[in-house]
Protein backbone atom coordinates (compact mmCIF):
# COMPACT_ATOMS: atom_id res chain seq x y z
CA UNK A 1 -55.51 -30.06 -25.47
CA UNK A 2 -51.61 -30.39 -25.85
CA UNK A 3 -49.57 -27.30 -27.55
CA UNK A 4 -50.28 -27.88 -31.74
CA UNK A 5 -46.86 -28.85 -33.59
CA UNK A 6 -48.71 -27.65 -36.99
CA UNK A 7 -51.62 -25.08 -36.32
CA UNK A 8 -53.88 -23.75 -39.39
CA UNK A 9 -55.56 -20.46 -38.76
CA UNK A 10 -58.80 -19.36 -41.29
CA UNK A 11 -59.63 -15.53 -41.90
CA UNK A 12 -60.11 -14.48 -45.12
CA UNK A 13 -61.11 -10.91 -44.63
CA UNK A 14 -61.29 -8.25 -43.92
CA UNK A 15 -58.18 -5.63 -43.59
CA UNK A 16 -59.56 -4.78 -39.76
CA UNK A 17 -60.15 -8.70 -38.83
CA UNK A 18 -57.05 -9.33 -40.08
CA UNK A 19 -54.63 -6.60 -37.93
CA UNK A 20 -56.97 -8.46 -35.02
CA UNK A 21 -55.76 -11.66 -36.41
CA UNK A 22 -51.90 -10.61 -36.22
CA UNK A 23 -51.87 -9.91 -32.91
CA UNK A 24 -53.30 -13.47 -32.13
CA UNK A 25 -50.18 -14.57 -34.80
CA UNK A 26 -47.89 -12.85 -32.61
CA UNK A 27 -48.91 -14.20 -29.68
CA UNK A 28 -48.64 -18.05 -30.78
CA UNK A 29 -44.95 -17.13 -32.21
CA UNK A 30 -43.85 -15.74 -29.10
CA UNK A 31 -45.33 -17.68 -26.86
CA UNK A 32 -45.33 -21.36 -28.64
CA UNK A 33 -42.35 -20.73 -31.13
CA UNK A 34 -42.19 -24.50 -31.99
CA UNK A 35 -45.51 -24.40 -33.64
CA UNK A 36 -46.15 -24.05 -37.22
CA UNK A 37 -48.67 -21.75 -38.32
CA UNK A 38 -50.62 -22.09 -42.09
CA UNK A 39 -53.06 -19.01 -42.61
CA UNK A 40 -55.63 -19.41 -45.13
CA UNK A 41 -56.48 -15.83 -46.12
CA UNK A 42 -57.80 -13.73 -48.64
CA UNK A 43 -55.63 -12.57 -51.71
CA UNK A 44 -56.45 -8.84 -51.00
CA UNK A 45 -55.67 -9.44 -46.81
CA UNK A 46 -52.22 -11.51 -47.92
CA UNK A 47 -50.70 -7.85 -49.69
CA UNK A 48 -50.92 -6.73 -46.17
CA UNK A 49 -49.03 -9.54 -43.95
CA UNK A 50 -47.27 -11.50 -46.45
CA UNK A 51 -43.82 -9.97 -44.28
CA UNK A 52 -44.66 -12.26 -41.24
CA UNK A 53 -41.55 -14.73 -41.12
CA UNK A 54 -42.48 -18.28 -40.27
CA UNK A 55 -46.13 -18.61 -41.65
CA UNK A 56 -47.00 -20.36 -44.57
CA UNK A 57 -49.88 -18.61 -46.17
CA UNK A 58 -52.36 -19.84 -48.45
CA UNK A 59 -54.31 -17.45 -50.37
CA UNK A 60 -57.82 -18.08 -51.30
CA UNK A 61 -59.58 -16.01 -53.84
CA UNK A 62 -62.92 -15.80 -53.86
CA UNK A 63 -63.48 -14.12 -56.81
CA UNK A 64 -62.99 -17.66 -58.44
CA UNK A 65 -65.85 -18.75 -56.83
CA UNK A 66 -66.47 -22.74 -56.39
CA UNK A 67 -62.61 -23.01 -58.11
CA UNK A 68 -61.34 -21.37 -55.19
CA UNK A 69 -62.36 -23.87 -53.12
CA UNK A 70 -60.58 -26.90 -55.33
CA UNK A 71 -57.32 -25.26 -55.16
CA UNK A 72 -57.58 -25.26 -51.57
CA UNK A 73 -57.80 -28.52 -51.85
CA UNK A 74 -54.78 -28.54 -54.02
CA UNK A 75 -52.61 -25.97 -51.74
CA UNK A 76 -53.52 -28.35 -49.02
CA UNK A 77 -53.18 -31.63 -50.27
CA UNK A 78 -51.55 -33.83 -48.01
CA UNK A 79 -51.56 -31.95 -44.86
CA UNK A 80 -53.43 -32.84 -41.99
CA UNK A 81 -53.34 -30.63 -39.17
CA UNK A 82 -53.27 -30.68 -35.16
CA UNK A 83 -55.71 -27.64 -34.91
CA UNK A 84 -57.47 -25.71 -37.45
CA UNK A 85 -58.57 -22.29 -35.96
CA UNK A 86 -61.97 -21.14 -37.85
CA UNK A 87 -61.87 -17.64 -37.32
CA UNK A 88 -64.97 -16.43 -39.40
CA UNK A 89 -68.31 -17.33 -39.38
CA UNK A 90 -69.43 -16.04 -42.88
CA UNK A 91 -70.74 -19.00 -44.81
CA UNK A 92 -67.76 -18.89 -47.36
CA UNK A 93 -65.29 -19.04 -44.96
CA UNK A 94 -67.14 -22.43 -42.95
CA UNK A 95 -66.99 -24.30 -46.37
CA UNK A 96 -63.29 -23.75 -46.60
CA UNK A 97 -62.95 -24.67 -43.11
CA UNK A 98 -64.74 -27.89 -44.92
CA UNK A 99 -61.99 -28.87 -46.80
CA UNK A 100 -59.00 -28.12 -44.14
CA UNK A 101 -58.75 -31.45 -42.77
CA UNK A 102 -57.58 -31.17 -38.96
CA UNK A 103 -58.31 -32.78 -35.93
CA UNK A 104 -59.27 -30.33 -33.84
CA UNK A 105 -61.68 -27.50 -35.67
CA UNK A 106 -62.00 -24.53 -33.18
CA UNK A 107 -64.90 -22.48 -33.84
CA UNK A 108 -66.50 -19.42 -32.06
CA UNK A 109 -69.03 -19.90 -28.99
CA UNK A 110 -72.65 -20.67 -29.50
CA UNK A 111 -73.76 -16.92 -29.39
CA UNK A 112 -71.15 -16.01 -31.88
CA UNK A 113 -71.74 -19.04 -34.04
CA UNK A 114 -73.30 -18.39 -37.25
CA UNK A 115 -74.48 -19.10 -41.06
CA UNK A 116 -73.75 -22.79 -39.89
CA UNK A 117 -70.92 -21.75 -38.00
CA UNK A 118 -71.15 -24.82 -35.99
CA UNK A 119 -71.42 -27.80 -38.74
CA UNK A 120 -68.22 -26.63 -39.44
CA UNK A 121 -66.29 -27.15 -36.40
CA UNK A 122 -66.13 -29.65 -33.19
CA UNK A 123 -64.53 -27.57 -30.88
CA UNK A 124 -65.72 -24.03 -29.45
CA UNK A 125 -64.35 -21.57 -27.37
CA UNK A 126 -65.23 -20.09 -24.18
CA UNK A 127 -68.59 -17.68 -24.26
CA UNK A 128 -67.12 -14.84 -23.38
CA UNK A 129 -69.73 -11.02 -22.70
CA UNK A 130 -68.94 -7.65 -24.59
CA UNK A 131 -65.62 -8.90 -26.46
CA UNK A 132 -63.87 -6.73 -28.91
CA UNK A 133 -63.19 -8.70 -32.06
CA UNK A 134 -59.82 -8.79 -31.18
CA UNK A 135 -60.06 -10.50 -27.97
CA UNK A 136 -62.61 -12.80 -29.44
CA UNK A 137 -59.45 -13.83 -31.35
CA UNK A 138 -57.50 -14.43 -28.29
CA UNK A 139 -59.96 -16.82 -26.91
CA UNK A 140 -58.68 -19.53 -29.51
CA UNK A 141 -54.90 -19.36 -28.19
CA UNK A 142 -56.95 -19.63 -24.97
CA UNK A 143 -58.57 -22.61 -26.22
CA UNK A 144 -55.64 -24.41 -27.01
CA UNK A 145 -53.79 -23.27 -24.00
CA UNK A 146 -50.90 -21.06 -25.36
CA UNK A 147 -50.22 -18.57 -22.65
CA UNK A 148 -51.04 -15.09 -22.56
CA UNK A 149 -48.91 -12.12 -23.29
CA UNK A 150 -48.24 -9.23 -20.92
CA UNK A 151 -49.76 -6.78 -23.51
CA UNK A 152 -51.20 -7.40 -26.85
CA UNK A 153 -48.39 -6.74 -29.52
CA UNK A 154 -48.43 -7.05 -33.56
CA UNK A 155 -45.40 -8.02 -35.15
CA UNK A 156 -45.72 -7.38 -38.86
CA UNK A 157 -42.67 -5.81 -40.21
CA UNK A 158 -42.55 -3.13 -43.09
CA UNK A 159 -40.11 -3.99 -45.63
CA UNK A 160 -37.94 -0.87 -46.51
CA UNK A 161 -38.89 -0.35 -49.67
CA UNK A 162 -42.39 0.71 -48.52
CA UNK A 163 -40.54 2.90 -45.92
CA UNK A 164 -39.06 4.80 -48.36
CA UNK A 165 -42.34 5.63 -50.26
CA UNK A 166 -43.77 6.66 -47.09
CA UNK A 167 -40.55 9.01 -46.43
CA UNK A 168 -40.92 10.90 -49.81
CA UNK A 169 -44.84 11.59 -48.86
CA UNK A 170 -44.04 13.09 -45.70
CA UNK A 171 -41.44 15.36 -44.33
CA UNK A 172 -39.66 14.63 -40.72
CA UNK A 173 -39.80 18.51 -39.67
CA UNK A 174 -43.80 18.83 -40.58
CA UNK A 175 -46.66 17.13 -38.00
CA UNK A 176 -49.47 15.16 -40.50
CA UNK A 177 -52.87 13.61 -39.60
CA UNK A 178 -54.45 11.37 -41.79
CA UNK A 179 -58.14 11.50 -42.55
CA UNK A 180 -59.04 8.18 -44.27
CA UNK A 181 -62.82 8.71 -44.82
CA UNK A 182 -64.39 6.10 -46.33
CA UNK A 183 -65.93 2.88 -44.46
CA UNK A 184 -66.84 -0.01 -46.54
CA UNK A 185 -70.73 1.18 -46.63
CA UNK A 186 -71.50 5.10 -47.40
CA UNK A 187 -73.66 4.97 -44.36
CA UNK A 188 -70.63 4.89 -42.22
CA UNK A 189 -68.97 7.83 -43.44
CA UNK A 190 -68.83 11.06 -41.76
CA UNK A 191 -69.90 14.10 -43.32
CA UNK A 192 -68.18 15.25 -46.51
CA UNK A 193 -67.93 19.13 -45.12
CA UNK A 194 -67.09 18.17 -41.74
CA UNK A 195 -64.28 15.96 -42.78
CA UNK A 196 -63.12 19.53 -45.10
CA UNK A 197 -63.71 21.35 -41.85
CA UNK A 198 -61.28 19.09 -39.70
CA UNK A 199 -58.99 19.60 -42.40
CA UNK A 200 -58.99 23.01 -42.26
CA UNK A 201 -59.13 23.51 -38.35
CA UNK A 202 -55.41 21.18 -38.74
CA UNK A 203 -54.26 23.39 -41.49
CA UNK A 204 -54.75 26.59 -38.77
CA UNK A 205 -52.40 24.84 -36.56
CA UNK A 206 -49.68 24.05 -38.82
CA UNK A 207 -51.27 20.38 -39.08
CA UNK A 208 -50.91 18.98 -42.35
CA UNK A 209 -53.59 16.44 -43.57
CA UNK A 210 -53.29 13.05 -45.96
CA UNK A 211 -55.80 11.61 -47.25
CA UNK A 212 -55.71 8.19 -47.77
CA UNK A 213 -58.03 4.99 -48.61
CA UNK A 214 -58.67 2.75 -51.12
CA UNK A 215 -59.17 2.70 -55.31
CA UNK A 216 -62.19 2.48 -55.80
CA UNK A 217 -63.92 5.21 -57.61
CA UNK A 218 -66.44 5.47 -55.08
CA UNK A 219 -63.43 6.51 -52.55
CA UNK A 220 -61.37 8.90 -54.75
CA UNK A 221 -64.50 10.79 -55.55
CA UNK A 222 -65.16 11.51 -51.86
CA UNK A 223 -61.40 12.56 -51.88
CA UNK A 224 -61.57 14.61 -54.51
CA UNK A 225 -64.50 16.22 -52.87
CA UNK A 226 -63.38 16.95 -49.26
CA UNK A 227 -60.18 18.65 -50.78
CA UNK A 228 -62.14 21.07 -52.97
CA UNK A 229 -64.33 22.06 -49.80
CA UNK A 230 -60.61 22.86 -48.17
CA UNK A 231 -59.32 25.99 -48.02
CA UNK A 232 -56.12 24.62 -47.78
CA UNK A 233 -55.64 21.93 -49.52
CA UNK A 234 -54.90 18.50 -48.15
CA UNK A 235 -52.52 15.96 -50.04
CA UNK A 236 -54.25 13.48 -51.42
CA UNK A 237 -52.45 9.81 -51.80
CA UNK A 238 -56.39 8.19 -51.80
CA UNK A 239 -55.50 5.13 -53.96
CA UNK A 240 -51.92 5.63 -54.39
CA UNK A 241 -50.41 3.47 -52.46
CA UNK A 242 -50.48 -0.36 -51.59
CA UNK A 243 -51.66 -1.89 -48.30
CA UNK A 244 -48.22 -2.04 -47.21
CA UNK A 245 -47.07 1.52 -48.39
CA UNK A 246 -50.25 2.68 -46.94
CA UNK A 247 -49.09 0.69 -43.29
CA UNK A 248 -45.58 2.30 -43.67
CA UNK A 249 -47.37 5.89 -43.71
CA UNK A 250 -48.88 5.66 -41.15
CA UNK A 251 -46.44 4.46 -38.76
CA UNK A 252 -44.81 7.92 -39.90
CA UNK A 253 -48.09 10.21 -38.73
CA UNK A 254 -48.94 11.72 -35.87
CA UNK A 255 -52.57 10.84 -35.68
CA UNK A 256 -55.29 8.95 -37.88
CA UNK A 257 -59.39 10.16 -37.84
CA UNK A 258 -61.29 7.25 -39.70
CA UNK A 259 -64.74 5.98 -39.48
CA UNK A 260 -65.28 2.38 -38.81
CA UNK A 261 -62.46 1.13 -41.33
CA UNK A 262 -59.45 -1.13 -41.86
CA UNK A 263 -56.71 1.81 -41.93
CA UNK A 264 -57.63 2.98 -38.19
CA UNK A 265 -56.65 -0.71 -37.13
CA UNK A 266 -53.32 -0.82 -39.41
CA UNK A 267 -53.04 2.29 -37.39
CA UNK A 268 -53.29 0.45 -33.93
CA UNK A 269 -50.52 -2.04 -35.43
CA UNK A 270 -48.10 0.70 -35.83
CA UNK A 271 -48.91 2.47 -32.74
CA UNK A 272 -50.43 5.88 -34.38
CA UNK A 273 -53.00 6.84 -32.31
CA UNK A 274 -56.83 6.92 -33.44
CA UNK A 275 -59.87 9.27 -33.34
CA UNK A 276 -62.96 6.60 -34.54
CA UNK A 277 -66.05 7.32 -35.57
CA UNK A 278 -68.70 5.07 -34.81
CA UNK A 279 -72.43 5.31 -35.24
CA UNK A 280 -73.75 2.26 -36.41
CA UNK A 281 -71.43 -0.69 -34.97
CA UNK A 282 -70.36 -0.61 -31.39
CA UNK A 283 -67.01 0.85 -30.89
CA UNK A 284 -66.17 -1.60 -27.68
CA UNK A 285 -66.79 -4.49 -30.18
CA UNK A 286 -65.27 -3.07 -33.35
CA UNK A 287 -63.28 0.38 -32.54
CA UNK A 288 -59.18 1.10 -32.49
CA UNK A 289 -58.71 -1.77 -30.17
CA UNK A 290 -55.58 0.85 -28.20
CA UNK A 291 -57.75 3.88 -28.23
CA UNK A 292 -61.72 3.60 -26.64
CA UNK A 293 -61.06 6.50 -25.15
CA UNK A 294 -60.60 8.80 -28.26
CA UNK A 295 -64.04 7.27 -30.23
CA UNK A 296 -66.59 9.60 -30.60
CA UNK A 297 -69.48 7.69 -30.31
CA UNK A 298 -73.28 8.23 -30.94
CA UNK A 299 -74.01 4.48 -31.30
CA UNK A 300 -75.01 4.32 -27.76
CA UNK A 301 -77.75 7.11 -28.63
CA UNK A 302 -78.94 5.48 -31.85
CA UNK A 303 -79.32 2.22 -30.18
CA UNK A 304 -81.53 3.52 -27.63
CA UNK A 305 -83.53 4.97 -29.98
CA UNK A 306 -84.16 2.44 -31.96
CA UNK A 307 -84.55 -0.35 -29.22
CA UNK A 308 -86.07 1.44 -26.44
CA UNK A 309 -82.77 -0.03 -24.16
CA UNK A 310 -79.35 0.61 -23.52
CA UNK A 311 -76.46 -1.22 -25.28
CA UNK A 312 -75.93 -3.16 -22.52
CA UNK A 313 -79.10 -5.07 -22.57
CA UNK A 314 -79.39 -5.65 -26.15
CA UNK A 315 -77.09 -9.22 -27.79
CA UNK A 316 -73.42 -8.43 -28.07
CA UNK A 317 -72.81 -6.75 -31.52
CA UNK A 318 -76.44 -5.58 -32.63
CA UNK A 319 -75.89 -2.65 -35.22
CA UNK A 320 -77.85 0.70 -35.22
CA UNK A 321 -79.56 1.14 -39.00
CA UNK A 322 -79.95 4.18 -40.59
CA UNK A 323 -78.46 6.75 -43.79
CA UNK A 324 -77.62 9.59 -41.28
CA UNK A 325 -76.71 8.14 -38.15
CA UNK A 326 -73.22 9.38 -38.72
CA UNK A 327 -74.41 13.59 -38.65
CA UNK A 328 -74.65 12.73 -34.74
CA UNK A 329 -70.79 13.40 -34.79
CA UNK A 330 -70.22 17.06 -34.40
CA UNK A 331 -67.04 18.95 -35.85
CA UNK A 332 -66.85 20.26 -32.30
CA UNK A 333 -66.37 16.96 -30.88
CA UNK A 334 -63.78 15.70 -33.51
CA UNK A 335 -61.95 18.75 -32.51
CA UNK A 336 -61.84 17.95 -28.72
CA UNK A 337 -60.61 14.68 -29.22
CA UNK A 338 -57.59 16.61 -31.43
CA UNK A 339 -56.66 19.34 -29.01
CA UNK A 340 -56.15 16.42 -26.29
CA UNK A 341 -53.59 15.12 -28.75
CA UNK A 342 -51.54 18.24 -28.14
CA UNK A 343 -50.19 18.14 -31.47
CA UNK A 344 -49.80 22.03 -31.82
């Protein structure tokens, strides 16, 4: 398949798919800069790249439900593309793909095909054994045949208005961690106390700690919680701050501990490193793409348990279920993976 002149890339969601998906962005701009790029992606997701020069984006909101889908039809009207890249296998997203007309629709391999992943699309890409999400991105660019970078880069720039939020948060002469604690399920969520205890065991060491996450009410009540287990009291920006302001902070931080969630990847964009923890979705598959080696892990455990085999013989991606999975991660493991840090 020849280079696209006009290339149309689908992922709606979420905020972790879509860091993955601008590192694939950057690697088509950089390495095919004569192509253009459309990204169909959610209206949440777009607060969060909407600074990427030379992409069209077209937002689709699905809270309009089967409207959402006839102004796609609108935003698109007219265009017919070289490739369309269907990046998301959740039913939703394959109907859009539906109405993206292209000659080329690039879908995922049979074994990651799903929810009729496949009607959707007449191209796959390569199978490919124990990908992370974000090199399951890559394989499209593969697929098409846009070469390879030396190193996986994400160019997303941070406008400076958001830089200067981030700079009144923060101080220059103090060393912060953030501690964004809440996944998008409960059951992914470390321990309320040990979170406060972390916090604590920074404070000891002249660490400061930020909270940060989302607005929901379900995520500044867990906020408001770990700080009033503290003894010394974290600051809490937990939904005060847009995706972008949020991205700008943490750029600024030394560190970021955060359970299977979207701010440890816009951590990885910025180059902060990670501690993740991960019980119930494999961290190889899903974890701070720059930083396996500071997960703490019980997954492998819990999978065992509840298969009778190891990871490695199970299908790619199967999830461990259970409420308390996450109580596998000890404080005293959190802290290890600090102290290598050397941030005190």
């Amino acid at each position: 398949m020849h280079t696209p002149k006009n290339l149309c890339l689908l992922r709606l969601s979420a905020i972790g798919d879509v860091c993955h998906a601008v590192a694939l962005v950057t690697r088509i701009r950089q390495q095919s800069p004569d192509t253009k790029i459309t990204w169909v992606i959610g209206k949440v997701e777009y607060q969060l790249v909407k600074t990427i020069a030379d992409v069209q984006f077209v937002i689709f909101d699905k809270k309009q439900g089967t409207a959402a889908y006839k102004q796609l039809r609108r935003d698109l009207a007219g265009q017919k593309f070289d490739v369309l890249f269907a990046m998301q296998v959740a039913f939703r997203a394959n109907l859009a793909a539906h109405f993206i007309k292209a000659k080329h629709k690039v879908g995922f391999d049979w074994s990651r095909s799903k929810e009729l992943h496949w009607l959707f699309t007449n191209k796959r890409v390569a199978e490919r054994e124990y990908a992370h999400v974000l090199e399951g991105f890559m394989d499209f660019a593969d697929a098409i045949g846009i070469p390879e970078q030396e190193k996986v880069s994400w160019d997303l720039p941070i406008p400076q208005e958001a830089e200067d939020w981030a700079r009144t948060q923060i101080s220059e002469e103090q060393t912060y961690v953030v501690i964004s604690p809440a996944a998008s399920k409960a059951e992914r969520n470390w321990i309320t106390e040990r979170y406060a205890e972390i916090a604590d065991y920074l404070s000891e060491r002249n660490v400061k700690v930020v909270l940060c996450g989302g607005p929901t009410d379900t995520e500044r009540a867990l906020g408001e919680r770990i700080t009033s287990l503290c003894s010394s009291k974290p600051i809490n920006l937990i939904g005060q701050s847009s995706l972008i302001q949020l991205l700008a902070l943490l750029k600024r931080v030394s560190a970021v501990i955060a359970p299977d969630t979207g701010p440890a990847h816009m951590a990885t964009v910025v180059g902060t490193p990670v501690i993740g923890l991960y019980a119930h979705s494999n961290p190889r598959r899903t974890g701070p793409y720059l930083d396996q080696q500071r997960v703490v892990s019980v997954y492998e455990e819990a999978v065992q348990n509840q298969h009778g085999k190891p990871w490695q013989s199970l299908a790619w991606g199967v999830r461990a279920k259970g409420e308390n999975l996450m109580q596998g991660i000890s404080v005293g493991q959190v802290k290890a993976k600090l102290d290598e840090l050397a941030l005190y």
